[in-house]
N, C-alpha and C. Protein backbone atom coordinates (compact mmCIF):
# COMPACT_ATOMS: atom_id res chain seq x y z
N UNK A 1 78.70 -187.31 -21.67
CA UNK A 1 78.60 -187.37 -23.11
C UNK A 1 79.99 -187.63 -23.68
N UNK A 2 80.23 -188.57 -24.40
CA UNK A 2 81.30 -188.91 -25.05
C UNK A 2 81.76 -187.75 -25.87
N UNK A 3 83.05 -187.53 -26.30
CA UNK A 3 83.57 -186.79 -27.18
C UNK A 3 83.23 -186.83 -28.79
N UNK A 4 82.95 -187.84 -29.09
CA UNK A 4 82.59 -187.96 -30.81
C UNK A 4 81.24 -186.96 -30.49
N UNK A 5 80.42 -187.33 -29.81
CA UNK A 5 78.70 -186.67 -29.67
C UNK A 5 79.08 -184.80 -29.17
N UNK A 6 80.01 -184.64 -28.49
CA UNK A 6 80.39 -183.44 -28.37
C UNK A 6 80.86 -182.76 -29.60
N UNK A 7 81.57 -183.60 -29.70
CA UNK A 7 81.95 -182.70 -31.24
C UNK A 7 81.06 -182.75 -32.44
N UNK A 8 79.99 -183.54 -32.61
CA UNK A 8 79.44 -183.92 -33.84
C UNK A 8 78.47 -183.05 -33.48
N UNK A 9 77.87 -182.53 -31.89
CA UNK A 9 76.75 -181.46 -31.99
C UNK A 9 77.40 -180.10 -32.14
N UNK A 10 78.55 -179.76 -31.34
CA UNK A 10 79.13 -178.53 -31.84
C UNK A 10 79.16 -178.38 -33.58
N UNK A 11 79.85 -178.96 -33.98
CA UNK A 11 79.88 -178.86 -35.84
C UNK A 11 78.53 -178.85 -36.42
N UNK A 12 77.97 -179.30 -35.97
CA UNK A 12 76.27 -179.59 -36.03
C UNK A 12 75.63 -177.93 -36.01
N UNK A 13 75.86 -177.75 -34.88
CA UNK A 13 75.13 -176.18 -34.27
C UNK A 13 76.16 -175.29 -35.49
N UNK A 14 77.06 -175.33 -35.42
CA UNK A 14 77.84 -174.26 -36.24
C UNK A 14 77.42 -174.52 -37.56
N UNK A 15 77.38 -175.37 -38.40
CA UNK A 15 76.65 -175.64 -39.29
C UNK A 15 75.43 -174.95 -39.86
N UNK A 16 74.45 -175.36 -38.77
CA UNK A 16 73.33 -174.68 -38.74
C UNK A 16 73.51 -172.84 -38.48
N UNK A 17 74.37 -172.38 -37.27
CA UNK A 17 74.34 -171.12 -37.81
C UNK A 17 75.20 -171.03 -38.98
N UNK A 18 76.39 -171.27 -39.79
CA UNK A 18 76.34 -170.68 -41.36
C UNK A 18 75.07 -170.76 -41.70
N UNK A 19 74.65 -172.05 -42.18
CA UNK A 19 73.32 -171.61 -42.92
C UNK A 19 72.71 -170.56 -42.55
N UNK A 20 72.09 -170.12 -41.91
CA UNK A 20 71.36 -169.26 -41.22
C UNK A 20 72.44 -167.82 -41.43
N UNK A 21 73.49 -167.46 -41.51
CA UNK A 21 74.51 -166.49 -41.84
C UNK A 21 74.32 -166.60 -43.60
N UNK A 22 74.73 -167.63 -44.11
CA UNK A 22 73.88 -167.53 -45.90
C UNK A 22 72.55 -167.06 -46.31
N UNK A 23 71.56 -167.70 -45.15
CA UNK A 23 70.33 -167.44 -45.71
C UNK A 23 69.86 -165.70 -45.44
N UNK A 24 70.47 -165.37 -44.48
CA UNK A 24 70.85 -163.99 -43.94
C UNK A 24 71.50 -163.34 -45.50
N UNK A 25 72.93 -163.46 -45.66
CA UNK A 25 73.42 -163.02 -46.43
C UNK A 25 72.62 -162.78 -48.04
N UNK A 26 72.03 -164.17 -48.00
CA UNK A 26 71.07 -163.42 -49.95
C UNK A 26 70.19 -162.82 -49.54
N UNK A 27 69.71 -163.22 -48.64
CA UNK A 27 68.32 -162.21 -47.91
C UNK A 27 68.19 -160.93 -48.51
N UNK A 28 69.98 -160.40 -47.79
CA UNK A 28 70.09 -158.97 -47.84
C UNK A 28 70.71 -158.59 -49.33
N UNK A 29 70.53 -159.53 -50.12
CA UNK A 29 70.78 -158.90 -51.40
C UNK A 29 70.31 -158.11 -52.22
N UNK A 30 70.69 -157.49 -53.09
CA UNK A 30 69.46 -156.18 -53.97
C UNK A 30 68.71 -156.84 -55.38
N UNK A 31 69.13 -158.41 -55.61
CA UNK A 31 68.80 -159.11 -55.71
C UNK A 31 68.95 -160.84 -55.67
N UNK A 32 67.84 -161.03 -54.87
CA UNK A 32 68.54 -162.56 -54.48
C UNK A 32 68.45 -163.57 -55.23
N UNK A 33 67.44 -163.34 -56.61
CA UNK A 33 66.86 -164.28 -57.19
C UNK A 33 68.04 -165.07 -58.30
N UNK A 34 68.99 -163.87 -58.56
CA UNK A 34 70.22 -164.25 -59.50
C UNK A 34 71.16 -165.33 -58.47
N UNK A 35 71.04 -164.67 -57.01
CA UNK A 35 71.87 -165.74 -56.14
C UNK A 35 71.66 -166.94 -56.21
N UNK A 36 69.95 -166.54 -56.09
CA UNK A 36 69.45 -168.24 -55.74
C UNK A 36 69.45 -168.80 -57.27
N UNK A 37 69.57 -168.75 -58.27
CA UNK A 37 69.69 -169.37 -59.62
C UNK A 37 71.01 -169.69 -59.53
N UNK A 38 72.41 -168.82 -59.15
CA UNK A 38 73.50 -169.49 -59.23
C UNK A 38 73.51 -170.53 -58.25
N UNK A 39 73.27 -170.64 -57.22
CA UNK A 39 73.12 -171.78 -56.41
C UNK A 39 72.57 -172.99 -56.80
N UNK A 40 71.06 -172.64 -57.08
CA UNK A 40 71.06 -174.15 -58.15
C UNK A 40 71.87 -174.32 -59.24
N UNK A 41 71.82 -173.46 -59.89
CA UNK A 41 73.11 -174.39 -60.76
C UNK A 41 74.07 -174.58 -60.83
N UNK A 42 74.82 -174.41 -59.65
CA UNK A 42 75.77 -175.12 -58.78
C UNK A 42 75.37 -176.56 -58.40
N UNK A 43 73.98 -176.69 -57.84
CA UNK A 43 73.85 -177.82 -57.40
C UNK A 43 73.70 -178.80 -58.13
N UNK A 44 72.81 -178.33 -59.45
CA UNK A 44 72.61 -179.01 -60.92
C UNK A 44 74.27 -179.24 -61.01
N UNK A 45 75.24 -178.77 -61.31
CA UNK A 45 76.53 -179.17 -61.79
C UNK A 45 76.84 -180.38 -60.98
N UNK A 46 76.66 -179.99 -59.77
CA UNK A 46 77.52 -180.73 -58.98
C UNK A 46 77.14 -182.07 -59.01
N UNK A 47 75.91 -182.50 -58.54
CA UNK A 47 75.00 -183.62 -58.64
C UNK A 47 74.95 -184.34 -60.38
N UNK A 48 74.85 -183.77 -61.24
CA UNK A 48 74.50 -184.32 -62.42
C UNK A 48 75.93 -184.25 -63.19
N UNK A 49 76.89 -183.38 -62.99
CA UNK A 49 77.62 -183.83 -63.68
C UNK A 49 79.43 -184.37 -62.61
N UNK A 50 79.29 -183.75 -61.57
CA UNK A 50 80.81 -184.13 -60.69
C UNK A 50 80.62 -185.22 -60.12
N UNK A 51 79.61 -185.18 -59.52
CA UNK A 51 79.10 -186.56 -58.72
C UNK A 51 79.71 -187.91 -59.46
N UNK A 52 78.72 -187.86 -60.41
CA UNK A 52 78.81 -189.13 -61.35
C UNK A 52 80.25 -189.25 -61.59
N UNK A 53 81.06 -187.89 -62.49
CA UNK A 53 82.30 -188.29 -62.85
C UNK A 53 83.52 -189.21 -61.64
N UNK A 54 82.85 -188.09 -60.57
CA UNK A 54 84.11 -188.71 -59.52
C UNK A 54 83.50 -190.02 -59.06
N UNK A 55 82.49 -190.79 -59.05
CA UNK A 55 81.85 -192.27 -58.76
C UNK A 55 82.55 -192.82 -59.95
N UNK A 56 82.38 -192.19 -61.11
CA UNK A 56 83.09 -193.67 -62.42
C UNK A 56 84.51 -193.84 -62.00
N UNK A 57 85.48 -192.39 -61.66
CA UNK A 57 86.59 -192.94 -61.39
C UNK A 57 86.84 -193.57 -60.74
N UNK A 58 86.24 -193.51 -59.26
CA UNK A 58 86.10 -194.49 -58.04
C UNK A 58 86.03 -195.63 -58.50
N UNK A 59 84.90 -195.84 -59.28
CA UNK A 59 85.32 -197.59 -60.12
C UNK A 59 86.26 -197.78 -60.92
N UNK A 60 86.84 -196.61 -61.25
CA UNK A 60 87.76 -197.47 -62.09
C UNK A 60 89.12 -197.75 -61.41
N UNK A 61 89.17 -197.17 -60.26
CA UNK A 61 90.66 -197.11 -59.40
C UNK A 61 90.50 -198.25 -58.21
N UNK A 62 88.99 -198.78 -58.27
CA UNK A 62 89.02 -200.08 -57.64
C UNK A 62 89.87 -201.12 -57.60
N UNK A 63 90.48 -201.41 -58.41
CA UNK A 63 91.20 -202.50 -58.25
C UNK A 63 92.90 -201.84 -58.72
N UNK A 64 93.04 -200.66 -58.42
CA UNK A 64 94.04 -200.17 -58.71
C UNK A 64 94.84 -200.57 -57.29
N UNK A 65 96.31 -201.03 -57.65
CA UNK A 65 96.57 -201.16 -56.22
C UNK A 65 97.34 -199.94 -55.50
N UNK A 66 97.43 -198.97 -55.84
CA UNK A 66 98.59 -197.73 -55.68
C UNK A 66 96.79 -196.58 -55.54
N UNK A 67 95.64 -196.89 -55.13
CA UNK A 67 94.52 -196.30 -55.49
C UNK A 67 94.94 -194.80 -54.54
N UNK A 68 95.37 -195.09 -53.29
CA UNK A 68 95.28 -193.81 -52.34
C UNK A 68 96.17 -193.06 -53.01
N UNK A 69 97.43 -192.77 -53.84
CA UNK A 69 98.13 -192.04 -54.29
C UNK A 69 96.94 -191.04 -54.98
N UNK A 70 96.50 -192.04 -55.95
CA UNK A 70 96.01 -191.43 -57.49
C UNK A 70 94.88 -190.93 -56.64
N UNK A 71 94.39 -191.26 -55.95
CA UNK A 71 92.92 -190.75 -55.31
C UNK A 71 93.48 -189.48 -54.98
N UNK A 72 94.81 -189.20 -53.81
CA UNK A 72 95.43 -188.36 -53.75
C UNK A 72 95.61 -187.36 -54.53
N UNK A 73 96.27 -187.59 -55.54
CA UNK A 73 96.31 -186.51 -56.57
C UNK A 73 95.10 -185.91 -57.25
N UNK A 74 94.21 -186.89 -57.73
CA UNK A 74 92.61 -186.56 -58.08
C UNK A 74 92.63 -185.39 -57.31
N UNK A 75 92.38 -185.84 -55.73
CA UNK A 75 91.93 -184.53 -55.08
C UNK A 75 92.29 -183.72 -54.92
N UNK A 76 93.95 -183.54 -55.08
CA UNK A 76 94.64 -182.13 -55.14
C UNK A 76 94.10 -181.81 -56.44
N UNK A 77 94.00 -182.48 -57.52
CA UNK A 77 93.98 -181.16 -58.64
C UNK A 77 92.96 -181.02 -58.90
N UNK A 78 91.73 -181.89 -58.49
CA UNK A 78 90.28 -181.10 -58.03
C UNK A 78 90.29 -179.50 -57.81
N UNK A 79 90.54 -179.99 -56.05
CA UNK A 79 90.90 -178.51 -55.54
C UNK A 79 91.36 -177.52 -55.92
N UNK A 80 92.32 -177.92 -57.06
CA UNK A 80 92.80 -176.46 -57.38
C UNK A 80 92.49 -175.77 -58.67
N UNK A 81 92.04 -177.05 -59.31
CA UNK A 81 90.95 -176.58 -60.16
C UNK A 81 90.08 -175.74 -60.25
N UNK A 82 88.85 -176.50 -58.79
CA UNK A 82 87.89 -175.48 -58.62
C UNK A 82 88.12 -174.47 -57.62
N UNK A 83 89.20 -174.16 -57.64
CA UNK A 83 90.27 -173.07 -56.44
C UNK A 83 90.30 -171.64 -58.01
N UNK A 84 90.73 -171.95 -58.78
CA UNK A 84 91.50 -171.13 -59.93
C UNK A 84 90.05 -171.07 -60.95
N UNK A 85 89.26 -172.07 -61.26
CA UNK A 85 88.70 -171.41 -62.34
C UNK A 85 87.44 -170.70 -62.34
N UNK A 86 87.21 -170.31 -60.93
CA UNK A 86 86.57 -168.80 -61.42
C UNK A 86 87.32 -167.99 -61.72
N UNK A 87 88.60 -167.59 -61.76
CA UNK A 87 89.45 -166.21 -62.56
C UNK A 87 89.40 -166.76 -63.72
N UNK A 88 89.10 -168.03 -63.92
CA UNK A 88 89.98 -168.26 -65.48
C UNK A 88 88.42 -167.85 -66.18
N UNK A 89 87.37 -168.18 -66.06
CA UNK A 89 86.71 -167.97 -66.74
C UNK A 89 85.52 -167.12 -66.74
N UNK A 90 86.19 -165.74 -66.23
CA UNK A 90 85.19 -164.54 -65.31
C UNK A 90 85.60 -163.60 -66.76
N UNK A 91 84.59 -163.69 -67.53
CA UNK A 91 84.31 -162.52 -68.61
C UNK A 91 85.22 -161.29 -68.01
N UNK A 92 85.64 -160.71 -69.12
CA UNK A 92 86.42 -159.47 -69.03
C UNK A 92 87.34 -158.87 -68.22
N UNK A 93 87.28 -157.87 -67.98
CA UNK A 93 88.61 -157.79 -66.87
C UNK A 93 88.45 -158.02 -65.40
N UNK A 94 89.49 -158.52 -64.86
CA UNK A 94 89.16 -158.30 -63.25
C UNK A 94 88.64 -156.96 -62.81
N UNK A 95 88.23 -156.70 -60.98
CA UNK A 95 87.50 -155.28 -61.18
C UNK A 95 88.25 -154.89 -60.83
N UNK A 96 89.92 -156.05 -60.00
CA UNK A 96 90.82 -155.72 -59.06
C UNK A 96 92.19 -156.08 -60.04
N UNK A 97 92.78 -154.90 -60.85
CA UNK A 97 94.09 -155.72 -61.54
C UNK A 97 94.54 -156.16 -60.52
N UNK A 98 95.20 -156.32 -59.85
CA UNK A 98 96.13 -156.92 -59.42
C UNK A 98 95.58 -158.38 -58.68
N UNK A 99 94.34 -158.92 -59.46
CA UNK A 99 93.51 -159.66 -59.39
C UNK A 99 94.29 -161.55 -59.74
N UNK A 100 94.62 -160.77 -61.46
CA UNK A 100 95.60 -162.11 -62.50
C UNK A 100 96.63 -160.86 -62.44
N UNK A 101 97.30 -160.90 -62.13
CA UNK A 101 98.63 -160.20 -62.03
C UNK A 101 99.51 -161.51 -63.02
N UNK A 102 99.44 -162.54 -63.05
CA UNK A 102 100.21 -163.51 -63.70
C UNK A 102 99.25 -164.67 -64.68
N UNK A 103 99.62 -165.29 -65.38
CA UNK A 103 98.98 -166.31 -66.64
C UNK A 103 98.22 -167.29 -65.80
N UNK A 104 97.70 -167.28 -65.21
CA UNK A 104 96.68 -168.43 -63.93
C UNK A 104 96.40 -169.54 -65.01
N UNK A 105 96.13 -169.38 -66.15
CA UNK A 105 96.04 -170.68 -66.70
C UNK A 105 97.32 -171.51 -66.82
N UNK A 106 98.02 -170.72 -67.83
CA UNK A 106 99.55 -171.47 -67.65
C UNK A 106 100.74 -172.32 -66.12
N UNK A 107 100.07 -171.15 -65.34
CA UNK A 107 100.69 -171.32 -63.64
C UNK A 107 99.82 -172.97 -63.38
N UNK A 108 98.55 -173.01 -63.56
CA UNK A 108 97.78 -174.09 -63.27
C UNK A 108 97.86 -175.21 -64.06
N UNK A 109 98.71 -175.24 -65.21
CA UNK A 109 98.75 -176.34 -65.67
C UNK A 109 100.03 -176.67 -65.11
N UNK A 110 100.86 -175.79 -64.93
CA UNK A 110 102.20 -176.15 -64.55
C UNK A 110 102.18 -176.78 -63.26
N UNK A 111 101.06 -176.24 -62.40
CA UNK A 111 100.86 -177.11 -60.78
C UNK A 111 100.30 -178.56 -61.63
N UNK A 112 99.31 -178.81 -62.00
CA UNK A 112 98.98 -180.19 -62.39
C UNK A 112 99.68 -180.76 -62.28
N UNK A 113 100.88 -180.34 -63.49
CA UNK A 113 101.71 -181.45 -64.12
C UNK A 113 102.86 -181.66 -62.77
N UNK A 114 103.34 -181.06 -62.29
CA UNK A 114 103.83 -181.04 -60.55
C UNK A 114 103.08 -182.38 -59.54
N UNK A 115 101.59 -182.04 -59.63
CA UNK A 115 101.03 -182.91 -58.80
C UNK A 115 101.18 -184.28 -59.47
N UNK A 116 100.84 -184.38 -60.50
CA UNK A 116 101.30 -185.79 -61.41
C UNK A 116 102.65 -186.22 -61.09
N UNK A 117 103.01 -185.32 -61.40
CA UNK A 117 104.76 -186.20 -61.51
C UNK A 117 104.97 -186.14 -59.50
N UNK A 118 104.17 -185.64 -58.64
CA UNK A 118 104.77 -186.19 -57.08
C UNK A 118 104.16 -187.75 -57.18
N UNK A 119 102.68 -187.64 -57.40
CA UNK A 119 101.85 -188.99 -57.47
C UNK A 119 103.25 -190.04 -58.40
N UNK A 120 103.42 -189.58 -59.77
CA UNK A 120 104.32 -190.97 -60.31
C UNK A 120 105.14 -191.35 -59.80
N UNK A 121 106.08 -190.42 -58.87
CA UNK A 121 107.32 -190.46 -58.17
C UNK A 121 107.09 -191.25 -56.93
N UNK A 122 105.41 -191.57 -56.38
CA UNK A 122 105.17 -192.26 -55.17
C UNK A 122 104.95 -193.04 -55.56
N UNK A 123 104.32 -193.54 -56.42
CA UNK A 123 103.91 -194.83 -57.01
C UNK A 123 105.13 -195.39 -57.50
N UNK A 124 106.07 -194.92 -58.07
CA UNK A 124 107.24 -195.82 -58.79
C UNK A 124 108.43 -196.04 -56.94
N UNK A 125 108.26 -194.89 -56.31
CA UNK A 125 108.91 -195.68 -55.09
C UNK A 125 108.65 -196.63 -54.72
N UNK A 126 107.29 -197.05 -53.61
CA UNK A 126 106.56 -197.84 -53.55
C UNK A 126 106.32 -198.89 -54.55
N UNK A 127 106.53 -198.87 -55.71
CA UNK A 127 106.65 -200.37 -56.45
C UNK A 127 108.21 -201.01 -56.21
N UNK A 128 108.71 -199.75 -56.23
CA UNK A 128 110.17 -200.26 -55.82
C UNK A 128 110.79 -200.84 -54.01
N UNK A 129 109.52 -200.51 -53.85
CA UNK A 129 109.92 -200.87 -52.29
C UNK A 129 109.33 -202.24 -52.03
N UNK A 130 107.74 -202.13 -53.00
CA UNK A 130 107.10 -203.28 -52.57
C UNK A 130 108.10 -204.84 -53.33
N UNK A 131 108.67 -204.33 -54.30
CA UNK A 131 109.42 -205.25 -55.23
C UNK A 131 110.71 -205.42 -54.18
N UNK A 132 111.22 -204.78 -53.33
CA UNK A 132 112.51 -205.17 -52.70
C UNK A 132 112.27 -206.26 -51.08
N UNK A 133 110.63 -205.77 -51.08
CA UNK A 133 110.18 -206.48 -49.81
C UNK A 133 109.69 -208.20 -50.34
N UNK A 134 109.30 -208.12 -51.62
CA UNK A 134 108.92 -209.17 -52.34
C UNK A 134 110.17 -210.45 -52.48
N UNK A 135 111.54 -209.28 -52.65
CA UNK A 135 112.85 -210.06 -53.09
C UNK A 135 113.23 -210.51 -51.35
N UNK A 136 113.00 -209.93 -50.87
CA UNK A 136 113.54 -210.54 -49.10
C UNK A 136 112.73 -211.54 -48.69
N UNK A 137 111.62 -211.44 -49.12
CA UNK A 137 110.71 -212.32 -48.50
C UNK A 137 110.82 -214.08 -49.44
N UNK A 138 111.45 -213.93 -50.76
CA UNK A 138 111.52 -215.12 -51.89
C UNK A 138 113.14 -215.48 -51.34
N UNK A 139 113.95 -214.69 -50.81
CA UNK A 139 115.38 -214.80 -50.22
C UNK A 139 115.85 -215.35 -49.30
């Protein structure tokens, strides 16, 4: 058995037991029915409204030529987006102070604007590189 098929049934089987460790886990809840409602509408979000958004950008970075940067960055501040905003927007206090010990909103805009300005700083190299390879090659 080739290695791709080895590995694609291992991840496969492990797969299948999480599920089976989730479906376990609400099982044993005291109630599962609130679980299983947040779950769909998780899935409702995701499908009806992320899906789509991240497909329009995909078209619109089509003909972008610097696309893997910005795709790049997209996905970092995805991630940390949906990394941070369950604290940001969890009614009332944490149950754990030392939960937001610091301004998580303010901290998170300040990473954004970080991830932006690495992305502009790659993109303006790279134009500058592609422009010096452009001048050797007309030279």
């Amino acid at each position: 058995m080739r290695t791709a098929n080895t590995l694609r049934y291992t991840l496969g089987g492990l797969g299948i037991l999480m599920i089976g460790t989730g479906a376990w886990l609400v099982a044993a809840e005291p109630e599962p029915a609130g679980v299983l409602l947040w779950l769909a509408g998780a899935l409702v979000l995701h499908d009806g409204v992320f899906a789509p958004l991240v497909l329009a950008v995909g078209l619109l970075l089509v003909g972008e030529r610097y696309r893997g940067v910005l795709r790049g960055a997209l996905i970092t501040a995805g991630g940390l987006v949906l990394v941070t905003l369950p604290l940001l927007v969890r009614p009332g206090e944490p149950p754990n102070p030392s939960a937001l010990p610091l301004p998580y909103g303010r901290n998170l805009a300040i990473v954004l604007v970080v991830v932006a300005a690495v992305a502009g700083v790659s993109i303006l190299v790279r134009r500058g590189r592609d422009a010096r390879q452009r001048g050797a090659e007309d030279g």
